[in-house]
Protein backbone atom coordinates (compact mmCIF):
# COMPACT_ATOMS: atom_id res chain seq x y z
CA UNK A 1 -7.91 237.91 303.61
CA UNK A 2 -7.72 237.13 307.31
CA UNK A 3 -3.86 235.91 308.92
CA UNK A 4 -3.81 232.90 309.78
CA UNK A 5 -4.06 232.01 313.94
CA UNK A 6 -0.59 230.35 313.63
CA UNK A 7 1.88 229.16 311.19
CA UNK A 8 4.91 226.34 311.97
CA UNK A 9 8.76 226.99 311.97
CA UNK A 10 9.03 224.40 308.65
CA UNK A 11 6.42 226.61 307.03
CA UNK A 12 8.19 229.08 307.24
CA UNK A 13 11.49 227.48 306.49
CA UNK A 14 9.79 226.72 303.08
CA UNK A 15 8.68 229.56 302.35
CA UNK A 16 11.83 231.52 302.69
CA UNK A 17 14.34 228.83 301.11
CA UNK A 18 13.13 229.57 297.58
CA UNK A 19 14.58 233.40 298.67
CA UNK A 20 17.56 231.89 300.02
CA UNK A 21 16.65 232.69 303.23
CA UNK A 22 17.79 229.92 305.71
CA UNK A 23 15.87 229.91 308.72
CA UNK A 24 17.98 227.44 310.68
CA UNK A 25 18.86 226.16 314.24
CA UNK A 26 20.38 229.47 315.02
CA UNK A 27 17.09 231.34 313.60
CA UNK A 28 15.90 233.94 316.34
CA UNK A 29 13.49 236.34 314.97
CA UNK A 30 12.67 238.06 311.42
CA UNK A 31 11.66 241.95 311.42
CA UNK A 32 9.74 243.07 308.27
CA UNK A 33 10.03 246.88 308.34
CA UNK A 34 9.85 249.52 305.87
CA UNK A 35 11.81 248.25 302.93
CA UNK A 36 14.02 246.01 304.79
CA UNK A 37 13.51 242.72 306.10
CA UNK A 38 15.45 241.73 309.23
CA UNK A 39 16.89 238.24 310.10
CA UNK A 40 18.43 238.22 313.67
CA UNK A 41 20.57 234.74 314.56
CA UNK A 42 22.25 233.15 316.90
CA UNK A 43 26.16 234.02 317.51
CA UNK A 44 27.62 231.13 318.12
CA UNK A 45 31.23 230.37 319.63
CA UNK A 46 34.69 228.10 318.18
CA UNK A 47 33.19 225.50 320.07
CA UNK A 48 29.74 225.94 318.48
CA UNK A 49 28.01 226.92 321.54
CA UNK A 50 26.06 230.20 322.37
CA UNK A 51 28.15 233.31 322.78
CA UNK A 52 26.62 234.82 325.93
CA UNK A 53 26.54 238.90 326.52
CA UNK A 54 28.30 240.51 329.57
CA UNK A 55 24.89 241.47 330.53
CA UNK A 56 23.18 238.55 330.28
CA UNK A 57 21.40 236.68 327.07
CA UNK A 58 22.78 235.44 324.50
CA UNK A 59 24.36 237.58 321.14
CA UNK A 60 22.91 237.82 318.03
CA UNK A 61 23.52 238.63 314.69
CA UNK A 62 21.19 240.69 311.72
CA UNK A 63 21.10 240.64 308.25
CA UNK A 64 19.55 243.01 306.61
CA UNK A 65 17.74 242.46 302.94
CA UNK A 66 16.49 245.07 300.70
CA UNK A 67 12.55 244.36 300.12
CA UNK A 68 11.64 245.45 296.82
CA UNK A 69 8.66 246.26 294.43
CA UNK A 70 10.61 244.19 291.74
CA UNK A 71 13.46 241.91 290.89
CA UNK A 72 15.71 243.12 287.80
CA UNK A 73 15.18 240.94 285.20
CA UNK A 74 18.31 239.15 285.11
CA UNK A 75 17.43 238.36 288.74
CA UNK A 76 14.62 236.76 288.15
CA UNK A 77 15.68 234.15 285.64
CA UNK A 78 18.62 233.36 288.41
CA UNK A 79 16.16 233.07 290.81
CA UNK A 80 13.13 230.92 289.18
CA UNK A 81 16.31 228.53 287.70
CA UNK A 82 17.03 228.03 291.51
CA UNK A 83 13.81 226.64 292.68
């Protein structure tokens, strides 16, 4: 099976929400390596703006979740009662 040329951001919004992965405003990038899958977001200040870096750029934040072959049982009823 061949990737597609391109995908859209609410694609991939709804294909992640029924993990309870939010990919919102402050989404930046999402790093699928190994056995961990890596969302990076925005930092954001009190006031709600971007928290800049000394150096330049803007901070960001990662989450890491644990990719794996299968979810416990108990999981998986939570999760299919969810969506």
């Amino acid at each position: 099976m061949a990737d597609p040329g391109s995908v859209t951001l609410p694609q991939l919004r709804a294909a992640f929400a029924p993990l309870g992965i939010s990919l919102d405003l402050d989404f930046v990038r999402l790093e699928l390596a190994d056995d961990k899958l890596t969302v990076h977001r925005l930092v954001r200040t009190p006031g709600g703006l971007p928290a800049c870096r000394a150096e330049g750029g803007v901070q960001c934040e990662a989450t890491v979740v644990q990719v794996v072959d299968e979810l416990p049982a108990a999981t998986e009823a939570v999760a299919e009662a969810g969506g």
